[in-house]
N, C-alpha and C. Protein backbone atom coordinates (compact mmCIF):
# COMPACT_ATOMS: atom_id res chain seq x y z
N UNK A 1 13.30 8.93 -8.24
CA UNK A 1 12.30 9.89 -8.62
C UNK A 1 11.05 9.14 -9.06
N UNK A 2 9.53 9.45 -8.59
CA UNK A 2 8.41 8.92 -9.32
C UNK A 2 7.92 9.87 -9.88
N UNK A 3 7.03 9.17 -10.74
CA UNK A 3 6.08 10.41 -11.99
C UNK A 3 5.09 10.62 -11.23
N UNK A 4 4.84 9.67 -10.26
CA UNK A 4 3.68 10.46 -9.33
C UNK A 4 3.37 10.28 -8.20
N UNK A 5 3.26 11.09 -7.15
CA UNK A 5 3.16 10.55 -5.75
C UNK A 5 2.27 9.73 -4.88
N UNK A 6 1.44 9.10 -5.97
CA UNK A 6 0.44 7.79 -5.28
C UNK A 6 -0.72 8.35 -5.20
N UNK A 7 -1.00 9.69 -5.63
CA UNK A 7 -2.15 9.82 -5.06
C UNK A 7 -3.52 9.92 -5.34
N UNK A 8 -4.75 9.37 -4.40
CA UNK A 8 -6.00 9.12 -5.29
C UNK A 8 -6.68 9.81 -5.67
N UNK A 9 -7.52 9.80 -6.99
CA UNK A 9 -8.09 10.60 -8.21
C UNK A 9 -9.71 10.32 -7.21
N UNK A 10 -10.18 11.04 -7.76
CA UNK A 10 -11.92 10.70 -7.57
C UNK A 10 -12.87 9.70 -7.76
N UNK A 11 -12.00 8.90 -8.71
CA UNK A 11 -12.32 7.50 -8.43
C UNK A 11 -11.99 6.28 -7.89
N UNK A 12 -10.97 6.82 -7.03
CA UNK A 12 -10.35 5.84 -5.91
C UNK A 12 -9.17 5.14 -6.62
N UNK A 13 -9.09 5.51 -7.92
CA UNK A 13 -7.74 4.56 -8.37
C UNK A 13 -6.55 5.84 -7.91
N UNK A 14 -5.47 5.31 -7.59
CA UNK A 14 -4.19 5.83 -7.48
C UNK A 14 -3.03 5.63 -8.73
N UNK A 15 -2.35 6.77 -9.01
CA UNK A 15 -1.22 6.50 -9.71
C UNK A 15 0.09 5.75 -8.76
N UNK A 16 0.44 4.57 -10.33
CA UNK A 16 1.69 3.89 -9.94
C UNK A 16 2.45 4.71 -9.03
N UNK A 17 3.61 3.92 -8.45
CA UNK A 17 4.60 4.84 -7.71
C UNK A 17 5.90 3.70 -8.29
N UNK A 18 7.19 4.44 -8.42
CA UNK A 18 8.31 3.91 -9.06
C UNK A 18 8.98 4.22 -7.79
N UNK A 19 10.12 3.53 -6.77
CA UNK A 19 11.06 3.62 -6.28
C UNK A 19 11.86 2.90 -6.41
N UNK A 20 13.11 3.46 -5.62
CA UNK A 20 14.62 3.89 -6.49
C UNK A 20 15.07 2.62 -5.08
N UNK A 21 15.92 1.82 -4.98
CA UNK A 21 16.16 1.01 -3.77
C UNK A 21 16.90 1.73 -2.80
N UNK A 22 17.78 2.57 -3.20
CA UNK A 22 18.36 3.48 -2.74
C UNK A 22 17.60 5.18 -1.55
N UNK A 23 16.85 5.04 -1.84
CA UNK A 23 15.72 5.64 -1.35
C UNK A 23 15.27 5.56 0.25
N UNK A 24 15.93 6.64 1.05
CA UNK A 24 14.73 6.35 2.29
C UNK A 24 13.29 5.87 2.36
N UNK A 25 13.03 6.27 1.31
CA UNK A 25 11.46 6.08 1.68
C UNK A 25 11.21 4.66 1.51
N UNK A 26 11.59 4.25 0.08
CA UNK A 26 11.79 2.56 -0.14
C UNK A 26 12.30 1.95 1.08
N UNK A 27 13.17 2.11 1.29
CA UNK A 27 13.72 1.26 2.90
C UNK A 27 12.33 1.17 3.77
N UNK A 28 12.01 1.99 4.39
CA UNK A 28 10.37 1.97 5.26
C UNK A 28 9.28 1.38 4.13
N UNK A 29 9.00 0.68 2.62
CA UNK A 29 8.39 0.12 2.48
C UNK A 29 8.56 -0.94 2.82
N UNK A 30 10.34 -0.87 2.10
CA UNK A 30 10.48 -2.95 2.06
C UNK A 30 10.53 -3.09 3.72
N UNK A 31 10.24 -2.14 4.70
CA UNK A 31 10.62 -3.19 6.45
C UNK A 31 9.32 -3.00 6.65
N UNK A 32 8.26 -2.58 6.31
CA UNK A 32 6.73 -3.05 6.12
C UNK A 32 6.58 -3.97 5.72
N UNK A 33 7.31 -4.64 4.92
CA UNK A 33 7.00 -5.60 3.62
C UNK A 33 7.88 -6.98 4.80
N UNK A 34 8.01 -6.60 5.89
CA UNK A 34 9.13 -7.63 6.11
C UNK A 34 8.53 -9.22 6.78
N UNK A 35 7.26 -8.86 6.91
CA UNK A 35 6.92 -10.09 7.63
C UNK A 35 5.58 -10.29 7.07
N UNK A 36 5.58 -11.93 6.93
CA UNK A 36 4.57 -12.42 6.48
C UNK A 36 2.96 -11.94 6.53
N UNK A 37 2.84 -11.82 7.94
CA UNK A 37 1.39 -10.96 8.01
C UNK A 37 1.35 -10.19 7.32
N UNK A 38 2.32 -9.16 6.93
CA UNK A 38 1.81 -7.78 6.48
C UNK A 38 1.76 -8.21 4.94
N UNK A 39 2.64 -8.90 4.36
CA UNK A 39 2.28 -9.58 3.07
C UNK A 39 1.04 -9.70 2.73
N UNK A 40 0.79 -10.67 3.96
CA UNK A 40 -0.55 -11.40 3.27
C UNK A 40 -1.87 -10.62 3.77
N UNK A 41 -1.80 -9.09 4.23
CA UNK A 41 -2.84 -8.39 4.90
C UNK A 41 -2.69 -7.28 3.10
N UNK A 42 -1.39 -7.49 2.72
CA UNK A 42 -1.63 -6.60 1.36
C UNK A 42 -2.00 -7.17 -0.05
N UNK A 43 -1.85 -8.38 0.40
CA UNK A 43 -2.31 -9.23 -0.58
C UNK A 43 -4.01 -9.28 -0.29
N UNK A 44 -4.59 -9.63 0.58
CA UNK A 44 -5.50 -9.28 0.29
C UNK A 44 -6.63 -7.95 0.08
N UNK A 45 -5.86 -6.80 0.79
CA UNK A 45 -6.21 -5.59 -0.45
C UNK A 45 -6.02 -5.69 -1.45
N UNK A 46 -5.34 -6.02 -2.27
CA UNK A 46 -5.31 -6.02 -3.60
C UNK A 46 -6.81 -6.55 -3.97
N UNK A 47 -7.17 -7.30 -3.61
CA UNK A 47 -8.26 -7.89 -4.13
C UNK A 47 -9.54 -7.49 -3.75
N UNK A 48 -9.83 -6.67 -2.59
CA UNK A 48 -11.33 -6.32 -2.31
C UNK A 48 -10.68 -4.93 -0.95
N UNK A 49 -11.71 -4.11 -0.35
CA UNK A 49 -11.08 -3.32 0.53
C UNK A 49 -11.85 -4.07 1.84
N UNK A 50 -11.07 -3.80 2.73
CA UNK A 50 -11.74 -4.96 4.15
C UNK A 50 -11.60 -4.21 5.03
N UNK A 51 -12.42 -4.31 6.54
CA UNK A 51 -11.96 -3.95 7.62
C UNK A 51 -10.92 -4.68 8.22
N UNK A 52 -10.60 -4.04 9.40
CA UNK A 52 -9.28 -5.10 10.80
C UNK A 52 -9.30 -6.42 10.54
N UNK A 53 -11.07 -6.50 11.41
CA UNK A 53 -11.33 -7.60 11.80
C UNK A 53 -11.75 -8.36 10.28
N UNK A 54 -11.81 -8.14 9.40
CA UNK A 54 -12.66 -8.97 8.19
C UNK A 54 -11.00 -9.24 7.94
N UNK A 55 -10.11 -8.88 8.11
CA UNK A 55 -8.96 -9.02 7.94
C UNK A 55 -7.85 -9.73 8.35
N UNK A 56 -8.29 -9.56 9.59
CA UNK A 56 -7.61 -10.53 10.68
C UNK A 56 -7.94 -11.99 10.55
N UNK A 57 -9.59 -12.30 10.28
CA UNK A 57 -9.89 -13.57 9.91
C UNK A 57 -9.69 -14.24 8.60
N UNK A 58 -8.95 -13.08 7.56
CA UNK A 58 -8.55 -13.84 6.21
C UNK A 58 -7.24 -14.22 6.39
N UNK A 59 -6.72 -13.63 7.25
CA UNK A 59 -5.26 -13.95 7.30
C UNK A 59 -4.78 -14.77 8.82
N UNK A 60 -5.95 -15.12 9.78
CA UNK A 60 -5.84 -16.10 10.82
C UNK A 60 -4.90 -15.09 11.51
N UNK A 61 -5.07 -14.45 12.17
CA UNK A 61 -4.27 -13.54 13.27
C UNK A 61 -5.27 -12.66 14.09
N UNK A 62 -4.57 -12.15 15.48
CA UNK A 62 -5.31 -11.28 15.81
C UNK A 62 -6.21 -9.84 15.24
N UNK A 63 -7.23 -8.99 15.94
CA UNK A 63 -7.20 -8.01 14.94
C UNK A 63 -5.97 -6.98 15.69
N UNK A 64 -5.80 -6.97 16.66
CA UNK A 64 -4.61 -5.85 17.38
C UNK A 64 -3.33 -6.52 16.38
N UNK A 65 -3.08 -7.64 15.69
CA UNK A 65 -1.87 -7.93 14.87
C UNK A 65 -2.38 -7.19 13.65
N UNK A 66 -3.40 -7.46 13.12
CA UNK A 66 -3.89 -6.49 12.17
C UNK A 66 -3.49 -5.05 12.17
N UNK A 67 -4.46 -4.41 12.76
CA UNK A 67 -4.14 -2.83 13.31
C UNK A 67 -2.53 -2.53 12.95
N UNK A 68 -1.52 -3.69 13.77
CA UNK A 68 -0.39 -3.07 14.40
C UNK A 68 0.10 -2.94 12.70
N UNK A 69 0.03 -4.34 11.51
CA UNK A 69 0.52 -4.01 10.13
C UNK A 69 0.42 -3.19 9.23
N UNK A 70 -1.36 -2.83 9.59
CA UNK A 70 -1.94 -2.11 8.82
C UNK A 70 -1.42 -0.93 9.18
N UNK A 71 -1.28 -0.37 9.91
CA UNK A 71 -0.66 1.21 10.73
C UNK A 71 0.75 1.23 9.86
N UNK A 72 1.44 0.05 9.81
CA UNK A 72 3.12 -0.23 9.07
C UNK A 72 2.80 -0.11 7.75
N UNK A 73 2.14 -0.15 7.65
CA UNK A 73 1.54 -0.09 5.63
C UNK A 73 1.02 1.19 5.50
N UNK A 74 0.03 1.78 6.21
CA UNK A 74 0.02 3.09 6.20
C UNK A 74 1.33 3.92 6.14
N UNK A 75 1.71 3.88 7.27
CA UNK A 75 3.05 4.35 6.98
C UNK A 75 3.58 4.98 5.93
N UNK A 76 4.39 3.45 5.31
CA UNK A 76 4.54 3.13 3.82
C UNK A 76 3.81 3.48 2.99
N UNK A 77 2.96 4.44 3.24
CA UNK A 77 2.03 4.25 1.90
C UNK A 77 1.62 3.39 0.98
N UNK A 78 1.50 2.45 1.54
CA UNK A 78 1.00 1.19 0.90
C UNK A 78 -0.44 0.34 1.09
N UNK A 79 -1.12 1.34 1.50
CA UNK A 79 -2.70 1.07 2.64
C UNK A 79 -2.83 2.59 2.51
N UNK A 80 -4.22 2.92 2.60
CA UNK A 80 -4.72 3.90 2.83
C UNK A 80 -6.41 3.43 3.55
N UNK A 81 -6.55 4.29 4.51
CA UNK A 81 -8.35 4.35 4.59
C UNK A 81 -8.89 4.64 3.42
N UNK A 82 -9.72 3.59 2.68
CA UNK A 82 -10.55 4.17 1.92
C UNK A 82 -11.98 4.53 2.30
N UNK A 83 -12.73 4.21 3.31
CA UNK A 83 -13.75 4.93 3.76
C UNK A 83 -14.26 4.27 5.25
N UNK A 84 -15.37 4.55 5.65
CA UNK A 84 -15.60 4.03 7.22
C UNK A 84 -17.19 2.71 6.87
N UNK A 85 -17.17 2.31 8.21
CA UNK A 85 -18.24 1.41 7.83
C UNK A 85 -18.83 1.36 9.49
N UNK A 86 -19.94 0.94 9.47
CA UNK A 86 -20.61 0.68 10.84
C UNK A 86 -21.18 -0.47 11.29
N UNK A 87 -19.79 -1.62 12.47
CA UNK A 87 -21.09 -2.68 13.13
C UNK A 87 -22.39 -2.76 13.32
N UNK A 88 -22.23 -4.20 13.82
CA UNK A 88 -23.86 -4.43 14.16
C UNK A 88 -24.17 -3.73 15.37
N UNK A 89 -22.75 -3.45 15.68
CA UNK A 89 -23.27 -2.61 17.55
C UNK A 89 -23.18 -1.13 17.17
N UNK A 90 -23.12 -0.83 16.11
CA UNK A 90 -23.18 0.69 15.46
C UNK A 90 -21.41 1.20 15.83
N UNK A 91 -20.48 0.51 16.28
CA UNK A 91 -19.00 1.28 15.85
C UNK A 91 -18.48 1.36 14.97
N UNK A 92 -18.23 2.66 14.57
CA UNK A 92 -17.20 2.91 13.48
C UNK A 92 -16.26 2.61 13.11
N UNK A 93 -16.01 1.53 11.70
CA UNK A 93 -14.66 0.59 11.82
C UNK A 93 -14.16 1.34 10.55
N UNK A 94 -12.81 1.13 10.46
CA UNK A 94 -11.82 2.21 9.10
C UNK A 94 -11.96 0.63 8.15
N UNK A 95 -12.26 1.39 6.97
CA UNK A 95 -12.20 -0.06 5.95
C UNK A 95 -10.73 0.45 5.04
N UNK A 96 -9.76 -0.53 4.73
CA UNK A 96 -8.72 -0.29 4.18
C UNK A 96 -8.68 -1.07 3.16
N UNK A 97 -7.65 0.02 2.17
CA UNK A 97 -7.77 -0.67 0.50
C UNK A 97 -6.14 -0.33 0.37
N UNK A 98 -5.37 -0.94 -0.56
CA UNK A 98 -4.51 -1.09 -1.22
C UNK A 98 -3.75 0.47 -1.83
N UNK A 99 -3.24 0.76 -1.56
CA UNK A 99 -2.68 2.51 -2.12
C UNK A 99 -2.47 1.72 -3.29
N UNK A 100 -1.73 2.91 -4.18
CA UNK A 100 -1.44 2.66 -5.37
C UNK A 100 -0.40 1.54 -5.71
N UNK A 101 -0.31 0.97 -7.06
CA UNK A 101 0.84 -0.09 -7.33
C UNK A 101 2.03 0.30 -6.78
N UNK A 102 3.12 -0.46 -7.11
CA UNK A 102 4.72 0.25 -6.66
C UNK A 102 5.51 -0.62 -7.55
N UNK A 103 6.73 -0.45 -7.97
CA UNK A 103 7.86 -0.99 -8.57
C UNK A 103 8.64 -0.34 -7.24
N UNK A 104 9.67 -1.51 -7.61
CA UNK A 104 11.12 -1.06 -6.51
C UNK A 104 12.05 -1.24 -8.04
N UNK A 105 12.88 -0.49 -7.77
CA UNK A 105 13.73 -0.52 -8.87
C UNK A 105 15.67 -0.63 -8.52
N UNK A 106 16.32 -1.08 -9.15
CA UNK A 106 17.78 -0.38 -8.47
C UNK A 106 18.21 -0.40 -9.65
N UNK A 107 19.79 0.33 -9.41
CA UNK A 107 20.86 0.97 -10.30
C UNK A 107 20.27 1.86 -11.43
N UNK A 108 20.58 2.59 -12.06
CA UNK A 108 20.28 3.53 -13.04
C UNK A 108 20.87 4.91 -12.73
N UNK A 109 21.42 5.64 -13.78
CA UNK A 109 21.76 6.88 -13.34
C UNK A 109 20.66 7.70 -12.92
N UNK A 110 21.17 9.16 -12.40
CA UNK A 110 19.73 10.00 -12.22
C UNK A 110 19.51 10.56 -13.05
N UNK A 111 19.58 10.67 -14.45
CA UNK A 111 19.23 11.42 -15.22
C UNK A 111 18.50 10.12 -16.26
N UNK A 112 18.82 8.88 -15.54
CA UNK A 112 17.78 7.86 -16.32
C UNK A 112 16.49 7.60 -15.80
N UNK A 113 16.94 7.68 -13.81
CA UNK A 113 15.82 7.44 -13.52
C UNK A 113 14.23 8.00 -13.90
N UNK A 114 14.11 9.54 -14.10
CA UNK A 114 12.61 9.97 -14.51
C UNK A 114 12.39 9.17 -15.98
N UNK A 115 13.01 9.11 -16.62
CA UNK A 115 12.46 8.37 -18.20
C UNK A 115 12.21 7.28 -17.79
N UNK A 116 13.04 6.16 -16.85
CA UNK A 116 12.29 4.73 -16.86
C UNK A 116 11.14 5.21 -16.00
N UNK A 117 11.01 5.85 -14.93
CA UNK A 117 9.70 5.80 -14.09
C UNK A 117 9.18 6.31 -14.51
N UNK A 118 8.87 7.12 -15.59
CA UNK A 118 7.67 7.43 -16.42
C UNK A 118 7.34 6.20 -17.24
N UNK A 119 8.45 5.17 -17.95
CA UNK A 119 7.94 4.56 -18.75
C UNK A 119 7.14 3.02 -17.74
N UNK A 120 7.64 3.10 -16.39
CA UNK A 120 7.03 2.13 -15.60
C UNK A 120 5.81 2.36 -15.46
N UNK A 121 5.32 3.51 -14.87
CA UNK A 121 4.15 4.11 -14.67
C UNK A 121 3.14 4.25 -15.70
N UNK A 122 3.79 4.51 -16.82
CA UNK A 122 2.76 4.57 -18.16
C UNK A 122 2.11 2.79 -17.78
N UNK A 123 3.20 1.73 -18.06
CA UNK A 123 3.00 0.47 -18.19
C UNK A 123 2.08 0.08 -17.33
N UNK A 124 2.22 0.84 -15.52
CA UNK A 124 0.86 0.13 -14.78
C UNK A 124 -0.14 0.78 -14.93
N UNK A 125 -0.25 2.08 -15.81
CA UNK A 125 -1.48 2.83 -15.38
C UNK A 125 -2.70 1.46 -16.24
């Protein structure tokens, strides 16, 4: 169970998200999470929001390898479009930022889980 479903406020910050390991949905993060590119394409959202290609060259890969992670992180909810931007040749490129934090969590009963993921969530807000 999370205290909140990730989603962004008006100022672009997102609430934490707590998952359970046990969890479908967790499973489709951590096989997003499974290969190095996509690591290091979320690692650097964390730190600034980028396009494909501004992306592809921080992390030395194609931008179609880009695209293909970033689409796997979307997914996951772990990437979101945060807004659009325009080349020098005037095309419209999607600039992507970091969704909200996440904990993965395991074992706990279910009647523990909402009290710790509230008290996780308090901790990253």
């Amino acid at each position: 169970m999370r205290p909140s479903d990730g989603a962004v406020d008006a100022s672009g910050e997102a609430d934490p998200r707590v998952h359970w390991l046990d969890d479908d949905e967790t499973a489709r993060l951590l096989g997003s999470l499974s290969c190095d590119t996509a690591r290091d394409l979320l690692s650097c959202l964390q730190e600034s929001p980028a396009t494909a290609t501004e992306l592809s060259k921080r992390v030395d890969t194609s931008v179609q390898n880009a695209r293909h992670h970033l689409g796997n992180l979307i997914d996951a909810d772990l990437v979101r479009v945060a807004d659009t931007r325009y080349s020098e040749k005037g095309r419209e490129m999607k600039v992507y930022a970091a969704a909200a934090p996440f904990v993965v969590c395991v074992g706990g009963d279910a009647d523990d889980r909402e009290a710790f993921a509230e008290v996780i969530s308090a901790f990253l807000e």
